[in-house]
Protein backbone atom coordinates (compact mmCIF):
# COMPACT_ATOMS: atom_id res chain seq x y z
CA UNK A 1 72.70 -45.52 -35.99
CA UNK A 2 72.60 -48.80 -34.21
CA UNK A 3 75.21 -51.27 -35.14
CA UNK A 4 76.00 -54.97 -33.38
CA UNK A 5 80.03 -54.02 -33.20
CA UNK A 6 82.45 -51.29 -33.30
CA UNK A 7 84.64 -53.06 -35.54
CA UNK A 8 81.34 -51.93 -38.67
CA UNK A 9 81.90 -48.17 -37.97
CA UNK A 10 84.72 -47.86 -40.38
CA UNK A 11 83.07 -49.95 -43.24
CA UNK A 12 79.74 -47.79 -42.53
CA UNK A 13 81.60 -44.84 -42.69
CA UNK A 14 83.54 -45.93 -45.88
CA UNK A 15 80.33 -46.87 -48.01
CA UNK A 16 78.58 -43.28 -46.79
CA UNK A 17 81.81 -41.82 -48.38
CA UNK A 18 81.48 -43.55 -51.29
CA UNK A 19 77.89 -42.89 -51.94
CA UNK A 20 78.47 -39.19 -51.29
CA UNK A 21 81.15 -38.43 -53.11
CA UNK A 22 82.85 -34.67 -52.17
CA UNK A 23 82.03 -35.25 -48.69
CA UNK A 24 83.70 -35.27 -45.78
CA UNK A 25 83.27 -37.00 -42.25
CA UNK A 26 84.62 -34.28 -39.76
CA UNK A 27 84.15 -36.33 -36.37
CA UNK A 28 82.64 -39.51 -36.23
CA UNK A 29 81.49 -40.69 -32.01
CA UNK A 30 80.85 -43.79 -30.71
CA UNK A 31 78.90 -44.49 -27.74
CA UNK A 32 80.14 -48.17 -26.17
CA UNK A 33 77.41 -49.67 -24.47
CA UNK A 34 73.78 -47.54 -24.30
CA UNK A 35 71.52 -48.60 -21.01
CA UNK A 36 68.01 -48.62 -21.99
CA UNK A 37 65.68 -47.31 -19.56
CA UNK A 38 62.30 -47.95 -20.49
CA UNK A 39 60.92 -49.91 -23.57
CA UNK A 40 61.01 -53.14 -25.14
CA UNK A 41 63.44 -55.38 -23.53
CA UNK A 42 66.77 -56.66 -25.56
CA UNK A 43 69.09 -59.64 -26.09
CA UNK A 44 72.29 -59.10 -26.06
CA UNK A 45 72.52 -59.31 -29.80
CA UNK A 46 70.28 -56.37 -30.10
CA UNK A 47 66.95 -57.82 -31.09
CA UNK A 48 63.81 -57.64 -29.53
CA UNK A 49 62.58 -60.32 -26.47
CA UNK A 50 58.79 -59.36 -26.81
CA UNK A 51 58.64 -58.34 -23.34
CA UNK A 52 57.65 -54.75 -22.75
CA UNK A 53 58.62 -52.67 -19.67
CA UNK A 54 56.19 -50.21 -18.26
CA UNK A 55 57.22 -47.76 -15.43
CA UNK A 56 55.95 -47.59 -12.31
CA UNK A 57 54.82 -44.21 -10.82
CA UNK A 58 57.35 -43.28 -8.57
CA UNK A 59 55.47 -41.31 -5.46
CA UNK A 60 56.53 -37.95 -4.50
């Protein structure tokens, strides 16, 4: 799940609780800052610019 801040993984976690009630979160992980390889290119508020980036054959 992709989420703008850390600060939202305790209020996500919270309403999954309370939707599900009974169950448990066991471990919860949080990955700080993801590098994207190959794709559609991102701002740095997560959304798309519209550019795409295709890779280039690498020779072997």
């Amino acid at each position: 799940m992709w989420m703008p801040s850390a600060a939202e993984v305790l209020d996500i976690e919270d309403r999954f609780l309370a939707a599900v009630p009974g169950e448990r979160i066991i471990e919860s992980s949080l990955t700080v800052k993801f590098l994207k390889r190959v794709g559609v290119m991102l701002n740095p508020d997560s959304t798309a610019t519209g550019d795409v980036v295709v890779p280039r054959s690498v020779p072997v």
